[in-house]
Each structure stands twice: as structure tokens, then as C-alpha cells.
N, C-alpha and C. Protein backbone atom coordinates (compact mmCIF):
# COMPACT_ATOMS: atom_id res chain seq x y z
N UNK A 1 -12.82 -29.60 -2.28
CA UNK A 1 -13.40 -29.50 -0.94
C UNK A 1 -13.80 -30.88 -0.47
N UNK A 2 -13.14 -30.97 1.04
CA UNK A 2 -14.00 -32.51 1.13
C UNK A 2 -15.09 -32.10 1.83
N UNK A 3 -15.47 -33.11 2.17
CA UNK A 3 -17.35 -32.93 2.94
C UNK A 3 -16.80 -32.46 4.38
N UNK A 4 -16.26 -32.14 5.45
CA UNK A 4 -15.99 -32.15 6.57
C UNK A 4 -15.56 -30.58 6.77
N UNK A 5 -14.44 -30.34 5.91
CA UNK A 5 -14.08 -28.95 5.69
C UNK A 5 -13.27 -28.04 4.81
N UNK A 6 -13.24 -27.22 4.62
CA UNK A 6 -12.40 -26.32 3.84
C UNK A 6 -11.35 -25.35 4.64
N UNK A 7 -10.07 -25.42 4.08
CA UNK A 7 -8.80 -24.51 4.14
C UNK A 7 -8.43 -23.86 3.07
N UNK A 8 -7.98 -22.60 3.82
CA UNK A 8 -7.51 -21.29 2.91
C UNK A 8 -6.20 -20.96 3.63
N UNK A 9 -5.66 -21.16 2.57
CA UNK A 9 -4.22 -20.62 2.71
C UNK A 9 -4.21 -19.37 2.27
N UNK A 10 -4.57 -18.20 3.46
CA UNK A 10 -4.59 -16.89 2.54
C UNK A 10 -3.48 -16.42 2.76
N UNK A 11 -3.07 -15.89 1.40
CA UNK A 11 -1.57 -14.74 0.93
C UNK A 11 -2.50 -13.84 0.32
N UNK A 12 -1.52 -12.60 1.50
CA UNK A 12 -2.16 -11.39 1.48
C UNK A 12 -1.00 -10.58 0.39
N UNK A 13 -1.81 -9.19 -0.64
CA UNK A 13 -0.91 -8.44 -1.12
C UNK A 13 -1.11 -7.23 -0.71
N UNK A 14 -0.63 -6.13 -1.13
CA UNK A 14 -1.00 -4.78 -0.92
C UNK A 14 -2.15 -3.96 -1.64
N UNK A 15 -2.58 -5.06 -2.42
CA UNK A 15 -3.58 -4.51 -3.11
C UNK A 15 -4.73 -5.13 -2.79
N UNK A 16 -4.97 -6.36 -2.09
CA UNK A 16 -5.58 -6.69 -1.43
C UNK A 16 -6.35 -5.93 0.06
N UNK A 17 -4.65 -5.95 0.74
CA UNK A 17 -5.08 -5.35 1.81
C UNK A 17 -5.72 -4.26 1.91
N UNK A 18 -5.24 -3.29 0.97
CA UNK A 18 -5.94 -1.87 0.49
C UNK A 18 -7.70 -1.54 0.29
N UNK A 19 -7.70 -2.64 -0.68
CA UNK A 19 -9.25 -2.88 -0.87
C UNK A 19 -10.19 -3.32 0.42
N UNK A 20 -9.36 -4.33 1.36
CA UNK A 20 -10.33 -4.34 2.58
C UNK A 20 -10.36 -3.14 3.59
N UNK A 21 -9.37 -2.75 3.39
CA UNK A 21 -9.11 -1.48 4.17
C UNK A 21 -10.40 -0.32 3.50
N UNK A 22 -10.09 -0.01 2.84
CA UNK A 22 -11.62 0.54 1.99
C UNK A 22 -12.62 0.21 2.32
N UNK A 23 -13.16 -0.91 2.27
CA UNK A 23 -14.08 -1.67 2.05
C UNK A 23 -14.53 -1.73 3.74
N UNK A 24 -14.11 -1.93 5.00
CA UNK A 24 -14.01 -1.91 6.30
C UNK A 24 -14.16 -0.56 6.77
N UNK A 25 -13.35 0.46 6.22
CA UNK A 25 -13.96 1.54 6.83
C UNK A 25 -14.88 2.45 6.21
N UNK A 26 -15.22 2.67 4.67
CA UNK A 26 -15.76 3.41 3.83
C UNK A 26 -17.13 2.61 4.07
N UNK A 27 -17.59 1.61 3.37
CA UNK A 27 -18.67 1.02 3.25
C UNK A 27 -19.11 0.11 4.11
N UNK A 28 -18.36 -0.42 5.41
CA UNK A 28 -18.82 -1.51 6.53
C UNK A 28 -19.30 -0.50 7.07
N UNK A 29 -18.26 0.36 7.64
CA UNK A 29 -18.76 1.06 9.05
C UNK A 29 -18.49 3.02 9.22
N UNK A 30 -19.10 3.11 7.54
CA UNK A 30 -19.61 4.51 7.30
C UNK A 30 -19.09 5.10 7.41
N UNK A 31 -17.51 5.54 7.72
CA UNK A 31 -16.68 6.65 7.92
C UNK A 31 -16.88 7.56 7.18
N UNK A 32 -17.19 7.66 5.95
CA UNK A 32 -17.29 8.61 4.99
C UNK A 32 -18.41 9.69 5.58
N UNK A 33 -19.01 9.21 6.01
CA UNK A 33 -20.54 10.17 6.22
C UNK A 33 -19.94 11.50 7.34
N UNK A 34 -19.23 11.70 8.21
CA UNK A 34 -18.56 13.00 8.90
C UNK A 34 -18.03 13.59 7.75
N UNK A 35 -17.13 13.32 6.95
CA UNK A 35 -16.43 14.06 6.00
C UNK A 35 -17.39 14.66 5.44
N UNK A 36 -18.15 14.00 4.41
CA UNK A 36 -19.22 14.02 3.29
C UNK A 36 -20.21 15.01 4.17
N UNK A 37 -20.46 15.53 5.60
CA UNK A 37 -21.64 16.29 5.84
C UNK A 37 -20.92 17.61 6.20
N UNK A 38 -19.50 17.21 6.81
CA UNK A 38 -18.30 18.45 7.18
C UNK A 38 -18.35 19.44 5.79
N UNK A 39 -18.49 18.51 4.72
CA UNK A 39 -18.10 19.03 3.36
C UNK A 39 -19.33 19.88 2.69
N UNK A 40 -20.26 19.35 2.95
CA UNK A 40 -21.23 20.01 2.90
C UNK A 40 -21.99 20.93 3.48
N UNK A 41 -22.06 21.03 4.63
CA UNK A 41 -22.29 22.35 5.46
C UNK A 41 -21.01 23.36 4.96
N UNK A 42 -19.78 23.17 5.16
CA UNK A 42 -19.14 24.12 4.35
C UNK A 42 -19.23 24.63 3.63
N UNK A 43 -19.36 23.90 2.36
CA UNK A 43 -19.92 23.96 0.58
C UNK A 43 -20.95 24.90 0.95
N UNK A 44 -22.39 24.96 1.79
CA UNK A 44 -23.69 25.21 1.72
C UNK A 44 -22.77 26.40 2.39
N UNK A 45 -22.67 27.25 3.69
CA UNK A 45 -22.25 28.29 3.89
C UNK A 45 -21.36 29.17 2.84
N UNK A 46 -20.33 28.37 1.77
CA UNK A 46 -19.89 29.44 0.81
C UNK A 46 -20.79 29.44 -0.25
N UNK A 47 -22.10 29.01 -0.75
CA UNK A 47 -23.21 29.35 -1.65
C UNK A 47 -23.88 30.27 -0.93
N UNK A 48 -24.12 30.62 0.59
CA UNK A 48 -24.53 31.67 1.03
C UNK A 48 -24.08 32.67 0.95
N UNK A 49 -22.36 32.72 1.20
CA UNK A 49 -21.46 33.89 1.31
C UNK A 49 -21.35 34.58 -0.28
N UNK A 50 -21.67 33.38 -1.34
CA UNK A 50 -21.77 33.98 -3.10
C UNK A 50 -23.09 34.36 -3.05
N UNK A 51 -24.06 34.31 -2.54
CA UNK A 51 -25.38 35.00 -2.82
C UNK A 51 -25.58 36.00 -2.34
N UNK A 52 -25.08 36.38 -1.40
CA UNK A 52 -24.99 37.24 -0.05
C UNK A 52 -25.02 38.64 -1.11
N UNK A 53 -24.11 38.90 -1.93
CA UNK A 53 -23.66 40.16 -2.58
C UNK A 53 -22.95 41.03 -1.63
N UNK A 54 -22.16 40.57 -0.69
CA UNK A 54 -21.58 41.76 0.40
C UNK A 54 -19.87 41.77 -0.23
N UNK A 55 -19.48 42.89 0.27
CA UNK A 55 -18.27 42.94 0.46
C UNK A 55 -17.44 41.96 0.69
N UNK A 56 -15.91 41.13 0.29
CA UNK A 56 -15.30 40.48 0.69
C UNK A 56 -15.90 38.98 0.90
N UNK A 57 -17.79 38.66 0.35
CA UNK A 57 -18.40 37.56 0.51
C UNK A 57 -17.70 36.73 -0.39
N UNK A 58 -17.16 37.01 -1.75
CA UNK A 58 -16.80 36.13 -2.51
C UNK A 58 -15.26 35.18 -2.28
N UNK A 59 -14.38 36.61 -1.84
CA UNK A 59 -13.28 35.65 -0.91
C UNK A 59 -13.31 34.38 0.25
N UNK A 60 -14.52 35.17 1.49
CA UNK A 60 -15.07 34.13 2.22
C UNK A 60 -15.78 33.23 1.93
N UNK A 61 -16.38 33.08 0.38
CA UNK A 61 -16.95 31.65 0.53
C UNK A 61 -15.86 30.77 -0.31
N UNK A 62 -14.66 31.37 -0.74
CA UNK A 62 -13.51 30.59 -1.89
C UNK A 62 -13.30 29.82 -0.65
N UNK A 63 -12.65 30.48 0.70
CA UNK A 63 -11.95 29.88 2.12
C UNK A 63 -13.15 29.12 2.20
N UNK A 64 -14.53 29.02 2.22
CA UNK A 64 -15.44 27.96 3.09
C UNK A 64 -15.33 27.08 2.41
N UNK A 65 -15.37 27.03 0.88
CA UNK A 65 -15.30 26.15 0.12
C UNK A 65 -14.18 25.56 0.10
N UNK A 66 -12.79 25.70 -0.23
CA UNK A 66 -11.70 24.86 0.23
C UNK A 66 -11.21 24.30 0.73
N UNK A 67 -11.81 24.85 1.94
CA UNK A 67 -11.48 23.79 3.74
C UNK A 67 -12.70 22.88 3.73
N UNK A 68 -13.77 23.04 2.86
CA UNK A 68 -15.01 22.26 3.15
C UNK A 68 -14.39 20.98 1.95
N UNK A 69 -13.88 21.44 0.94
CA UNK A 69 -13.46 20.15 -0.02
C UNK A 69 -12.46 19.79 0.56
N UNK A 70 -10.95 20.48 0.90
CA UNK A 70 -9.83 19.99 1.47
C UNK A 70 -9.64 19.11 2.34
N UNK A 71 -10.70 19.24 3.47
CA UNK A 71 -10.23 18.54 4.97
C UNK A 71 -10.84 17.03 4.50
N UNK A 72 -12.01 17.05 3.96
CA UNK A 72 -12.48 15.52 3.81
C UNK A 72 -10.87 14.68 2.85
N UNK A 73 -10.86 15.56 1.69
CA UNK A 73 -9.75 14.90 1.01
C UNK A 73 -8.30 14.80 1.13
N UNK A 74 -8.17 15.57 2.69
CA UNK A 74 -6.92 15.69 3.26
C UNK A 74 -7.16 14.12 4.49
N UNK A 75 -8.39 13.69 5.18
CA UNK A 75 -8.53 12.70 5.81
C UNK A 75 -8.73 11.43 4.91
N UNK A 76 -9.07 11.03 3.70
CA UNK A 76 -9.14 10.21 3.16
C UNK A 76 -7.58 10.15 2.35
N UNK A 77 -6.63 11.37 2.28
CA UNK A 77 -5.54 10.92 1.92
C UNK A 77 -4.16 10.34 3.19
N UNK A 78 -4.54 10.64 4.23
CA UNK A 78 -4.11 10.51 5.64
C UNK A 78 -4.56 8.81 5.57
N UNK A 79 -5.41 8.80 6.25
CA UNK A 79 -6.07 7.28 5.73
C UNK A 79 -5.23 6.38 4.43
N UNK A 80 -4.89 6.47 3.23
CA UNK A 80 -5.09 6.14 2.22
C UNK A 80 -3.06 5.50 2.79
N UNK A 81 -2.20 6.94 3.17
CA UNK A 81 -1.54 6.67 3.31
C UNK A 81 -0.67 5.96 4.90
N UNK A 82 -1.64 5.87 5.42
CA UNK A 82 -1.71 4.66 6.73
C UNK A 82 -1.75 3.89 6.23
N UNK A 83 -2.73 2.93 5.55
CA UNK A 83 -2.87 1.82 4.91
C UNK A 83 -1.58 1.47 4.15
N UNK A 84 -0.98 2.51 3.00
CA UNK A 84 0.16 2.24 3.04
C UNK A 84 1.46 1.68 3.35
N UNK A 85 1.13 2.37 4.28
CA UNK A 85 2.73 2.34 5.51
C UNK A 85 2.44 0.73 6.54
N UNK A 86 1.22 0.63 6.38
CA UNK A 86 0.64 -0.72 7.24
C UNK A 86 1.15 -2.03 6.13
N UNK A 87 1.09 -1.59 4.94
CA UNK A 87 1.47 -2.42 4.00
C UNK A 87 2.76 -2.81 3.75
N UNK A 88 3.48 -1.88 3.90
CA UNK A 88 4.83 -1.91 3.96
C UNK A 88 5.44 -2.47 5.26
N UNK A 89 4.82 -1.73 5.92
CA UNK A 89 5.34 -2.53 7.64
C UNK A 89 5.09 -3.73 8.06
N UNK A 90 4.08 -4.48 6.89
CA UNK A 90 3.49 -6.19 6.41
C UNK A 90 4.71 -6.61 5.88
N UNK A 91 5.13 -6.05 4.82
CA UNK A 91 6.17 -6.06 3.52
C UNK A 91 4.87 -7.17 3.04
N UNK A 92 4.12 -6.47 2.46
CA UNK A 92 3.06 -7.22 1.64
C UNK A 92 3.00 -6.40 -0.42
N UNK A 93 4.66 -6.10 -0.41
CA UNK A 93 4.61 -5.84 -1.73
C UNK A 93 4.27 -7.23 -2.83
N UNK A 94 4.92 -8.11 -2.29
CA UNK A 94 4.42 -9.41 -3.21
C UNK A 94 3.71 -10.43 -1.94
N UNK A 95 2.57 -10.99 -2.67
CA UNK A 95 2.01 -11.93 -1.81
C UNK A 95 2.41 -12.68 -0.77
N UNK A 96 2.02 -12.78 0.50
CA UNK A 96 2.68 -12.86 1.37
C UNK A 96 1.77 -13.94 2.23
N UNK A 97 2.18 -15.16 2.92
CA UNK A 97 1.65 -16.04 3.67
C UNK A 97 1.22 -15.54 4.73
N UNK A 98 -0.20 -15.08 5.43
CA UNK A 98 -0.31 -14.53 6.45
C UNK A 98 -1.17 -15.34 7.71
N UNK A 99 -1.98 -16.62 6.84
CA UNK A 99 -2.76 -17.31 8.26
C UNK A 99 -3.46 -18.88 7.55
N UNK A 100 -3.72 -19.73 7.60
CA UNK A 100 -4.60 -20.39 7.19
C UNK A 100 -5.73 -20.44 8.04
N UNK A 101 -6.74 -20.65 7.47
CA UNK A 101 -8.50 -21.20 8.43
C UNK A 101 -8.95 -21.98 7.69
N UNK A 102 -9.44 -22.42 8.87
CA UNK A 102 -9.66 -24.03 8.28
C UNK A 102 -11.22 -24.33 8.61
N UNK A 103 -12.14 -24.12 7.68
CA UNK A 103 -13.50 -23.91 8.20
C UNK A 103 -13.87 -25.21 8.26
N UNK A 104 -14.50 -25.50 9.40
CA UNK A 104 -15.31 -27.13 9.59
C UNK A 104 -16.51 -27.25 10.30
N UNK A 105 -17.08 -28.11 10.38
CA UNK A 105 -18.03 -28.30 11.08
C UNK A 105 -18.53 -27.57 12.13
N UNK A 106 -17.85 -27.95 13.05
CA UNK A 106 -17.91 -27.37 13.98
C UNK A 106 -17.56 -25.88 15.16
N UNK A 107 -16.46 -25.50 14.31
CA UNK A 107 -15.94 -24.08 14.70
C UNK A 107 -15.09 -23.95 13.51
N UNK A 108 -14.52 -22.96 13.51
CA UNK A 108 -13.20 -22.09 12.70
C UNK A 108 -12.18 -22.02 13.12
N UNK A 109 -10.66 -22.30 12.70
CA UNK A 109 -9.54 -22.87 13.09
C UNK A 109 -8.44 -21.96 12.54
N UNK A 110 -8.40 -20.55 12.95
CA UNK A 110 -7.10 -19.92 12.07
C UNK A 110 -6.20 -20.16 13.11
N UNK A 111 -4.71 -20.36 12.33
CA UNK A 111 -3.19 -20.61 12.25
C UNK A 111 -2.59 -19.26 11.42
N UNK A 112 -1.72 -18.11 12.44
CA UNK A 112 -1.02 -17.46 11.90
C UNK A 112 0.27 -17.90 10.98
N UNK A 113 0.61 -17.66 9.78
CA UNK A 113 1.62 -17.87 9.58
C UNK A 113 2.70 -17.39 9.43
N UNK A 114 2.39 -15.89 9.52
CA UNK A 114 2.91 -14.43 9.74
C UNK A 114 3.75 -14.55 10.83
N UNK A 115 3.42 -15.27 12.13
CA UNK A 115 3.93 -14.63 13.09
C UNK A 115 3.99 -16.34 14.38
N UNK A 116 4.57 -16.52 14.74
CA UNK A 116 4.28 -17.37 15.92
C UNK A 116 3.52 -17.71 17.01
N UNK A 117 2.29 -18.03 17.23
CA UNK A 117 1.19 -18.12 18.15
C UNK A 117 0.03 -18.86 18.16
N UNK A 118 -0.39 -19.05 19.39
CA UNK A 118 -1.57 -20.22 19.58
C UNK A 118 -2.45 -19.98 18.43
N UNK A 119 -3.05 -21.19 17.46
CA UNK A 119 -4.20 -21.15 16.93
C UNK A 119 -5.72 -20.36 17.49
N UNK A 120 -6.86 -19.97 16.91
CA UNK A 120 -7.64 -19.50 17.31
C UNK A 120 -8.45 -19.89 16.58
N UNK A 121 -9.72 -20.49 17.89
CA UNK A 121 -10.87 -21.66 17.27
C UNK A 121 -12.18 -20.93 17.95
N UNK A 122 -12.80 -20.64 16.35
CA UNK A 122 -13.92 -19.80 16.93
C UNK A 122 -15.36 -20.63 16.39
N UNK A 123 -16.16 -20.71 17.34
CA UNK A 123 -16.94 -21.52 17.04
C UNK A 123 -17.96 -20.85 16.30
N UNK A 124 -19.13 -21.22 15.47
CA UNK A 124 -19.62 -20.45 14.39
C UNK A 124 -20.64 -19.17 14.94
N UNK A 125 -21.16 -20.02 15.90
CA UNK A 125 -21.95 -19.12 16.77
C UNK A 125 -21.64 -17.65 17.19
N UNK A 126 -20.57 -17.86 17.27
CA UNK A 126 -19.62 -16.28 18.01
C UNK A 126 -19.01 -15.68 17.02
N UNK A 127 -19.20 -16.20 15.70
CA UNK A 127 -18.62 -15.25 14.70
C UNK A 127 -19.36 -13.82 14.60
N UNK A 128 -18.78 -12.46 14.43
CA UNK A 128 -19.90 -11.50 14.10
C UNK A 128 -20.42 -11.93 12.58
N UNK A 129 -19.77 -12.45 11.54
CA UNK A 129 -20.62 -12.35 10.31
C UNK A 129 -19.46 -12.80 8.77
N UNK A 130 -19.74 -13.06 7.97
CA UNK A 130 -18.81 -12.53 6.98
C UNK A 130 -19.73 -11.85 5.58
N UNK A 131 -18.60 -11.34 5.08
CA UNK A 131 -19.07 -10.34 3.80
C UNK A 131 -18.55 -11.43 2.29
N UNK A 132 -19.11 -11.10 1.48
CA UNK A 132 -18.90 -11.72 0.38
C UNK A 132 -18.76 -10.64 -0.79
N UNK A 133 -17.51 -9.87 -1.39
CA UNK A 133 -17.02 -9.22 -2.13
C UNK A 133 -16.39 -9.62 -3.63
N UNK A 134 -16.61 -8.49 -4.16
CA UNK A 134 -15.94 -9.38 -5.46
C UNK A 134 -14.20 -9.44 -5.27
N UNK A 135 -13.55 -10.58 -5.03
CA UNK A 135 -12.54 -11.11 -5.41
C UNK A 135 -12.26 -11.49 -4.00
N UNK A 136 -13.19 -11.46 -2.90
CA UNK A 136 -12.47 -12.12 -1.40
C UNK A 136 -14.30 -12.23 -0.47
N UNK A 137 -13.73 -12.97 0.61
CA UNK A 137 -14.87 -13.32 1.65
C UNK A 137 -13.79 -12.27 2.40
N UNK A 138 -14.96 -11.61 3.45
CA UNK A 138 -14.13 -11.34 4.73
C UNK A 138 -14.92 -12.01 6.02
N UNK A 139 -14.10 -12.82 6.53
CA UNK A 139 -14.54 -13.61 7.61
C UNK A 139 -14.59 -12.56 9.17
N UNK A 140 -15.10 -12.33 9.81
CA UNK A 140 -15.20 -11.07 10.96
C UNK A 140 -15.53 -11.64 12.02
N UNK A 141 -14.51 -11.95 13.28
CA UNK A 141 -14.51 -12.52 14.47
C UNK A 141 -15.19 -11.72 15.16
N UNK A 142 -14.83 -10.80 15.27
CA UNK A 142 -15.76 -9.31 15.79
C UNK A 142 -15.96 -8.70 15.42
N UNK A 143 -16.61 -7.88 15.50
CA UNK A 143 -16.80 -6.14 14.51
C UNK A 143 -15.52 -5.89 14.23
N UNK A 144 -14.30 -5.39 14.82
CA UNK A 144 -12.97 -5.07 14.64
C UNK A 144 -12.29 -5.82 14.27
N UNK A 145 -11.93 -7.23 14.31
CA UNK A 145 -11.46 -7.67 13.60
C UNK A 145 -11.91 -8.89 12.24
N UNK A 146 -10.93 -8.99 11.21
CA UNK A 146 -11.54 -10.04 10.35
C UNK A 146 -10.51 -10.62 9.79
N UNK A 147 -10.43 -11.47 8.83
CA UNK A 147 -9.76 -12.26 7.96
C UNK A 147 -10.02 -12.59 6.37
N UNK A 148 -9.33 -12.20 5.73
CA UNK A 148 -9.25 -11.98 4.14
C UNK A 148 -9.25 -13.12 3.89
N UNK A 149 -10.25 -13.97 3.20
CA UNK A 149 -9.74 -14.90 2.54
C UNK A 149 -10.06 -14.53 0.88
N UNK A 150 -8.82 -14.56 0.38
CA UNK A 150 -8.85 -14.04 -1.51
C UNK A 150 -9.57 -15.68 -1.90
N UNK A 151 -9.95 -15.02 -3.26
CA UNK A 151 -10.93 -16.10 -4.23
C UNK A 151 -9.62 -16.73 -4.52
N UNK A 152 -10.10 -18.42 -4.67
CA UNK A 152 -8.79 -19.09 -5.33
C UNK A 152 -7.72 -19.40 -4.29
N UNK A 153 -7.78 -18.84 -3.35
CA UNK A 153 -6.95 -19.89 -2.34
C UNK A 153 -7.07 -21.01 -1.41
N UNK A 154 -8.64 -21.11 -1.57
CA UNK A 154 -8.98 -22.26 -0.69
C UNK A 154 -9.08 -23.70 -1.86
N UNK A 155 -9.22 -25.36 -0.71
CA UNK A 155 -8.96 -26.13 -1.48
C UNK A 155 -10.62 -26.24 -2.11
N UNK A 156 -11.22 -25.58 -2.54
CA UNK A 156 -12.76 -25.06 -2.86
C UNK A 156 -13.03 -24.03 -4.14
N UNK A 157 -13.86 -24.11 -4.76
CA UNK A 157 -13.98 -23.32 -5.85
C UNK A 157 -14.78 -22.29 -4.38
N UNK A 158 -14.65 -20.43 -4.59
CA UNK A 158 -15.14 -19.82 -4.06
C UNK A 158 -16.81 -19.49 -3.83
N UNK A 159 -17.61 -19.94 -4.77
CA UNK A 159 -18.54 -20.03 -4.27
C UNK A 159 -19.20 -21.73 -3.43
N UNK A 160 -18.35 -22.57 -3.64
CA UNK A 160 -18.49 -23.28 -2.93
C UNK A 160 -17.77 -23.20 -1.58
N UNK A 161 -16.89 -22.76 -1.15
CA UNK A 161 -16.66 -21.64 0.00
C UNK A 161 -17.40 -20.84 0.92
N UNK A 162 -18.47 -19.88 -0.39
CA UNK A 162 -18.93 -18.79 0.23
C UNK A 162 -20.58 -19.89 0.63
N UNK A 163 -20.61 -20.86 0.05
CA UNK A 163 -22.37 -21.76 0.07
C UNK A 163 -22.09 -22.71 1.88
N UNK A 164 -20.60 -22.78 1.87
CA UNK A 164 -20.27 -23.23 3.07
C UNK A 164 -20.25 -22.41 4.34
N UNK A 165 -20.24 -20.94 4.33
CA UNK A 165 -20.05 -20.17 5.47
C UNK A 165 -21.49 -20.43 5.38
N UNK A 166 -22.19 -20.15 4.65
CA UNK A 166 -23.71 -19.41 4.75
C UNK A 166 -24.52 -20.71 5.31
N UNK A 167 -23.99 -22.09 5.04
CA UNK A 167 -24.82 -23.23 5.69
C UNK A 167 -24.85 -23.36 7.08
N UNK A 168 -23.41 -22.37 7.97
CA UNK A 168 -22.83 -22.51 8.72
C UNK A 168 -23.49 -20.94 9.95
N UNK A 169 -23.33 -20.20 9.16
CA UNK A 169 -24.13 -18.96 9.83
C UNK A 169 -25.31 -18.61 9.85
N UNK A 170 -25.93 -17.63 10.58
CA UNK A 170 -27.69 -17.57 10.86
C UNK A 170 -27.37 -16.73 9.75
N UNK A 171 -28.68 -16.27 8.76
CA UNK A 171 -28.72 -15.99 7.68
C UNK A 171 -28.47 -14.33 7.80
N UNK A 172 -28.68 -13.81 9.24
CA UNK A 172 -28.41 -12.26 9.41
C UNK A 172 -26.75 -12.07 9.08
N UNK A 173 -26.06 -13.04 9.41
CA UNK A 173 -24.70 -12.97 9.37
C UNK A 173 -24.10 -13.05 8.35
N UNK A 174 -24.59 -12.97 6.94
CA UNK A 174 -24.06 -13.56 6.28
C UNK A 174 -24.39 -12.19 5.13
N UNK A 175 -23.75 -11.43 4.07
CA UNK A 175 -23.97 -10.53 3.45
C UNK A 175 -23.08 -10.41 1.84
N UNK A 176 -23.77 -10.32 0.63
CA UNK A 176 -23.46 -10.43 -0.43
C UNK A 176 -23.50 -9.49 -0.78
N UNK A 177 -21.65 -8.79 -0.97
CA UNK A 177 -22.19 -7.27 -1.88
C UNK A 177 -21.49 -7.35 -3.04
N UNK A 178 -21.06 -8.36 -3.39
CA UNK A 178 -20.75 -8.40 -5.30
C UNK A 178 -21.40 -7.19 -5.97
């Protein structure tokens, strides 16, 4: 790292991408919690329909219970296999050159390499934040979008990387979930 700034040449894989994909919608921004309460009010109505002792209660709570486990694990496999197909439609089966950023002083400097188009220089101020994960930073221009940078691709050992965003952002912005 020199004193001025750090670049990441991030190459993205599918197992990468997968994990932020997880990681972005499960634990950033809570998706799980509709499923997980869908599933449970279900669940809780077929423990009523088994206590009940009525006629035909025990069939109706097998149906509450199945659609109450099914649908969550029918949307997290829907999901699971988007990400997929997003991966493939990357062709991110083997590591793949997708952007460099070039963190400095003064703003943030990503270069697609994926694709042909103007650089994008975001100054630190206007960043929404980044996350600090085990085996990647995710850098987040906005809530919706972000940028993977994997451990080991910058010219920086990664926590000297991650000591550089955080000198750089207000301390709300900045989040360690190792």
C-alpha cells in the first residue's frame, strides 16, 4: 500500500458472488423475517388444528404445516437459484475480472472491467457505508448497490484495507461482522 492509496483488482467467482448475495439480502436487509413469520403463523395454526381433537383436524394441520414450511423454502430456493443463473449469465464459473477501485484520498475511483464505460468517482462522503466480512469488504454506493472487494486482491494486506476505509468514513458507516 502506498500512503496516497489503495487498488483492488477485484475477480469475482460464483462462490463469491453467492455469499454476497446471501449476505445482502438475508442479513443486510432482513428478507428472511416475512418467510420466518409466514412460517410461523402457519406452523402455530396447525398446533391448533392437532389440539383441537376435531374431525379431519389432523389432516388440516399436516396442509398448514407444509405450506407454512414449503413456501419459505420454496422462496429461498427461487432466490438461491436466481443467484445462480445471475452467475452464469456473469460466466463467473472461474474467477473473473469485474472492476478495479482505487481508494484514495479523496474520493473512490471504480473502473469496470467487465464491460465498457465511464469510470465512477464517488467521493467518501456519499458513500452509504461498507461491511467488513470474513473473506471480503463490501463497499456500498447506495443501499442497492455495492462492490465486492475479496481479501487478497488489493495492493494492501486486508486489514490494512479495511483500517483505510474506516479512516475515511464517519464511524456510523463503517460495520464489522467477522
Amino acid at each position: 500500500m502506498n500512503g496516497k492509496s489503495v487498488t483492488v483488482h477485484c475477480r469475482i467467482d460464483e462462490k463469491t458472488f453467492r455469499r454476497f448475495a446471501l449476505f445482502d439480502t438475508f442479513r443486510l436487509k432482513k428478507h428472511w423475517r416475512l418467510p420466518a413469520i409466514f412460517a410461523a403463523i402457519m406452523v402455530g395454526f396447525a398446533v391448533v388444528c392437532y389440539c383441537s381433537g376435531k374431525p379431519q383436524s389432523g389432516l388440516l394441520g399436516t396442509v398448514l404445516a407444509v405450506i407454512g414450511l414449503g413456501m419459505p423454502a420454496v422462496y429461498v430456493g427461487t432466490f438461491l437459484s436466481q443467484v445462480s443463473k445471475k452467475a452464469k449469465a456473469l460466466k463467473l464459473e472461474k474467477p473473473r475480472a469485474m472492476y478495479t477501485v482505487v481508494l484514495a484520498d479523496e474520493d473512490v475511483n471504480i473502473h469496470n472491467d467487465f464491460k465498457q464505460e465511464a469510470n465512477v468517482i464517488l467521493p467518501w462522503d456519499k458513500l452509504w457505508g461498507a461491511v467488513r466480512v470474513r473473506g471480503a469488504i463490501y463497499l456500498y454506493a447506495v443501499a442497492n448497490r455495492a462492490f465486492i472487494l475479496p481479501d487478497g486482491q488489493a495492493d494492501a494486506e486486508p486489514d490494512e484495507v479495511w483500517q483505510y476505509m474506516k479512516n475515511h468514513l464517519a464511524a456510523d458507516k463503517v460495520t464489522d461482522k467477522r
